[in-house]
Structures are given as C-alpha cells and as structure tokens.
Protein backbone atom coordinates (compact mmCIF):
# COMPACT_ATOMS: atom_id res chain seq x y z
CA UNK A 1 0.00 0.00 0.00
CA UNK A 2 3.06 2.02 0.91
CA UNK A 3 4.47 1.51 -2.32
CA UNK A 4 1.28 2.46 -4.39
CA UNK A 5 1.23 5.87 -2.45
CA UNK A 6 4.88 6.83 -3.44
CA UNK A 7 4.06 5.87 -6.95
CA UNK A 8 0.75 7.58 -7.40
CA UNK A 9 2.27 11.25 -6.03
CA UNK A 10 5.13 10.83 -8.00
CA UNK A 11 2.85 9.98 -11.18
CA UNK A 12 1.05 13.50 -10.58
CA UNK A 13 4.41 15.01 -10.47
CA UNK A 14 5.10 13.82 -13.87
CA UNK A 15 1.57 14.66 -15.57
CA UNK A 16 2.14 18.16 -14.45
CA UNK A 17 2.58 20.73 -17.00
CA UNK A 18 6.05 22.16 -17.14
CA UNK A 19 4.55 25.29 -17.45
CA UNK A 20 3.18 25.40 -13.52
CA UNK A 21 6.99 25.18 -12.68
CA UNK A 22 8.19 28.28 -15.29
CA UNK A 23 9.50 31.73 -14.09
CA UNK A 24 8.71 35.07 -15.33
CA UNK A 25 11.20 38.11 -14.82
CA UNK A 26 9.43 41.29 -12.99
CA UNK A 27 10.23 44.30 -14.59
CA UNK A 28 11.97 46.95 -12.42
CA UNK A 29 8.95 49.28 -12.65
CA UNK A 30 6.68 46.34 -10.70
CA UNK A 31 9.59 45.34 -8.46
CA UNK A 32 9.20 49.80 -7.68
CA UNK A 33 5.73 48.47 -6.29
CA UNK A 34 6.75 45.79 -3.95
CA UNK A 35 6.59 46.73 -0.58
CA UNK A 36 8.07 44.34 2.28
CA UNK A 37 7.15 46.26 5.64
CA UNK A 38 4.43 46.80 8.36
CA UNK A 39 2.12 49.62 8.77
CA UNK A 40 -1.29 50.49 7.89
CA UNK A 41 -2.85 52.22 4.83
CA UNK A 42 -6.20 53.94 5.35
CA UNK A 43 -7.70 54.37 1.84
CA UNK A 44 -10.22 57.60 0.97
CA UNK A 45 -11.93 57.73 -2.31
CA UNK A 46 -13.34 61.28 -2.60
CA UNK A 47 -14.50 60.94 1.04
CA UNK A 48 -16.86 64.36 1.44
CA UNK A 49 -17.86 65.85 4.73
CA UNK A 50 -20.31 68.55 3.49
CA UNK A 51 -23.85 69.57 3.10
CA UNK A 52 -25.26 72.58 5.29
CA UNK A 53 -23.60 73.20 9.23
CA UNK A 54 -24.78 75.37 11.57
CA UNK A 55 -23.49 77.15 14.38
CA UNK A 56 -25.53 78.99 17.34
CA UNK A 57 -22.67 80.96 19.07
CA UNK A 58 -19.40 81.60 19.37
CA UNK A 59 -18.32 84.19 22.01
CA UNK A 60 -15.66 85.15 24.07
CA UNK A 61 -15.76 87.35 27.15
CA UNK A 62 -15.05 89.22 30.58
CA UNK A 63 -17.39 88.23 33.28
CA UNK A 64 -16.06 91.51 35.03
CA UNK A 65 -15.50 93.97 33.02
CA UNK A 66 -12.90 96.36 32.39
CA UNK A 67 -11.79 100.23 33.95
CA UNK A 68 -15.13 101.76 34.26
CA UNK A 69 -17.10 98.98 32.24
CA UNK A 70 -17.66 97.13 35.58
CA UNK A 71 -20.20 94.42 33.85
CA UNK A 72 -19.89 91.79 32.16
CA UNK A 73 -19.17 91.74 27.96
CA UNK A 74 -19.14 89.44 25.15
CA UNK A 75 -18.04 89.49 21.59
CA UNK A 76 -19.21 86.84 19.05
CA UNK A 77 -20.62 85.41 16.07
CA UNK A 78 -24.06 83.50 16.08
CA UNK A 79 -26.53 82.20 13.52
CA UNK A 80 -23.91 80.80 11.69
CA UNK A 81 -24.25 78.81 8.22
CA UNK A 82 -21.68 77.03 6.49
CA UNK A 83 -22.60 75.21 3.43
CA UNK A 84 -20.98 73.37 0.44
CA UNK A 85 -17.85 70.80 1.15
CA UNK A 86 -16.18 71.40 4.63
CA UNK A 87 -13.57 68.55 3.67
CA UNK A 88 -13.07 66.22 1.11
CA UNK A 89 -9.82 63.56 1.17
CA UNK A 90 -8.25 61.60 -1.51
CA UNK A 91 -5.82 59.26 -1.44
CA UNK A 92 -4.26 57.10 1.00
CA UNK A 93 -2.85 57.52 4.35
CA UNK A 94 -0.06 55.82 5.60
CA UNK A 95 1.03 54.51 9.63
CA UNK A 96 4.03 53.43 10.31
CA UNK A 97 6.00 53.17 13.69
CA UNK A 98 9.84 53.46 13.59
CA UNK A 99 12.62 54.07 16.24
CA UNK A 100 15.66 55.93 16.15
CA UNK A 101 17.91 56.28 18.65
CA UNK A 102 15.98 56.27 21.93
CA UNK A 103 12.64 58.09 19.95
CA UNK A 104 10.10 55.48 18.80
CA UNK A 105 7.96 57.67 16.63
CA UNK A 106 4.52 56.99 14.96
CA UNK A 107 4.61 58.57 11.41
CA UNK A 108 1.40 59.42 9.42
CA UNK A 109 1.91 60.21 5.93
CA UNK A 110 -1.66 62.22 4.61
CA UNK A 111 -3.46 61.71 2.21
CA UNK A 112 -4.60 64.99 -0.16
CA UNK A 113 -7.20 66.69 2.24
CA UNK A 114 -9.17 69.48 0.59
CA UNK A 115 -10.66 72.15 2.82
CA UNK A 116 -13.93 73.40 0.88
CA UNK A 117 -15.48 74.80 -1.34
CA UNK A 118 -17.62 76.58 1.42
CA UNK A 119 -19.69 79.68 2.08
CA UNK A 120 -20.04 80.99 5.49
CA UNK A 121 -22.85 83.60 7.11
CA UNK A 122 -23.02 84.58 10.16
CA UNK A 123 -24.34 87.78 12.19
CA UNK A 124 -21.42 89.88 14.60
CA UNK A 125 -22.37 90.50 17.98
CA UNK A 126 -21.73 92.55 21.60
CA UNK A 127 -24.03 91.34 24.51
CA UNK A 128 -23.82 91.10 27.91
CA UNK A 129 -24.67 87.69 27.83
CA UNK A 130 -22.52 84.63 26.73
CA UNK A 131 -24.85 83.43 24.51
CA UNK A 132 -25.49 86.69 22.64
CA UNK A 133 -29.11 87.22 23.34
CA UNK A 134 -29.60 90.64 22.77
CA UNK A 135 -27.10 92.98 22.52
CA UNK A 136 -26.15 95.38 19.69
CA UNK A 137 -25.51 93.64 15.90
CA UNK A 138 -22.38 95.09 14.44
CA UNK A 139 -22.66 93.50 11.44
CA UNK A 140 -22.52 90.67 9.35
CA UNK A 141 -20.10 88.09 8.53
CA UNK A 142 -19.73 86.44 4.84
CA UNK A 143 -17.12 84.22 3.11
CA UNK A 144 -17.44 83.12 -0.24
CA UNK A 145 -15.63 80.15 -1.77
CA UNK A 146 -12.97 79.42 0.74
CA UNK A 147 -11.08 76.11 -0.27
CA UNK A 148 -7.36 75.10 0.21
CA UNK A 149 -5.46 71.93 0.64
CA UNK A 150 -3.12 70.08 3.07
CA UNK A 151 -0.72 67.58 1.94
CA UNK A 152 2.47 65.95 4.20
CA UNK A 153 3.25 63.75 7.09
CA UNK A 154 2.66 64.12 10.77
CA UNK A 155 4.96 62.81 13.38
CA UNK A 156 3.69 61.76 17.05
CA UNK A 157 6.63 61.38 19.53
CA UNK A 158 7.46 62.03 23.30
CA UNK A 159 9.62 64.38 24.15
C-alpha cells in the first residue's frame, strides 16, 4: 500500500505541466511596487464631509469687566451657516511606527485633504450675555468660496 502511495504522487508530479513550474522576470517598474514592511494604509476615495452646518454661538468674554465697564461683555458670532464641502480627502494615508535612537515615533503620511469649497454667514455680535441674546448687531459676517489643501506627514513622539 506504501508503495502504491509513493508511486501515485510521484505519477502527478510527472503529468504536471512544465509550465506550472516556469519563471517570469518582474520588470523593475513592478519590483518599484513591492513593498516588504508593516504599517497600515487607510484608503479615501473622494470621502466628502459637506452639506449645510450650523453654528448657534461663538463668544468670548469678561465676566467683570474692564476700567469703568464694571459688567460683564461678550463678543461673538451667532446664527452661523456654512454650506458646500467642509472637507473632502483623496488618497491614502499611511502609519508606520519606527525608532531611532531612543525616539520610537509613529509617522502618518496624509493623504490629499481638501478644505472646501464653502460659504459661510453669520451675524457679529456685543451682549452682555454669553450666549449673545440681545445685545447690539455690528454687522454681518460672509465668506465666499474658501477652499485650500493640506498635503504631508505628521509625526507623534514624546519628548
């Protein structure tokens, strides 16, 4: 039986085609592409955080006062509107963690991140209240078409 089980595998070696044992040369532009490391990619395909956002109030403030102005103050923004694309991110990010020396490092290579295409609205205030209720309306606020866009790496370390 022993003897029959030799004989059959090496049979199936033999009816093999000698093409499943045949080598193909990679060309140095797919070897380029060959990456032999740890880490993480995070992939984003046109990932959009958009649509319309809304703010109540922003304000900063003195709860006393200043000099003769013995009250409390607040300047601010409220009713604000942002609308179109806040961000938008293509591409792929890349962890990694390295050390060098005594520094272990984590190393986050971005992907393209595009800030806008917004609009923003929004109504300038002084109140004596934190959240703007009342007070005087100095004016209003607009920005129209605001987009840029952040490429690089980041690098988290103690120090």
């Amino acid at each position: 039986m022993k003897k029959i089980s030799i004989l059959a595998i090496a049979a199936l070696f033999v009816m093999l085609p000698v093409v499943s044992f045949a080598k193909t040369a990679i060309s140095d532009s797919d070897l380029e592409t060959v990456v032999a490391e740890a880490g993480v990619n995070i992939s984003f395909n046109n990932l959009t955080v958009g649509g319309t956002v809304g703010l109540s109030v922003a304000s900063w403030g003195d709860s006393d006062g200043f000099g003769s102005y013995t009250n409390a103050g607040f300047a601010g923004i409220n009713a604000v509107t942002i609308t179109g694309n806040l961000t938008t991110l293509s591409g792929t990010a890349n962890l990694d963690i390295g050390t060098s020396g005594s520094t272990t490092s984590v190393g986050i290579i971005m992907p393209t991140v595009t800030l806008g295409t917004m609009n923003a609205a929004a109504t300038l205030k002084l109140s004596t209240a934190k959240d703007l209720s009342g007070g005087n309306v100095l004016g209003l606020l607009g920005i129209a078409g605001f987009s840029t866009q952040m490429t690089g790496a980041l690098g988290v370390y103690a120090h």
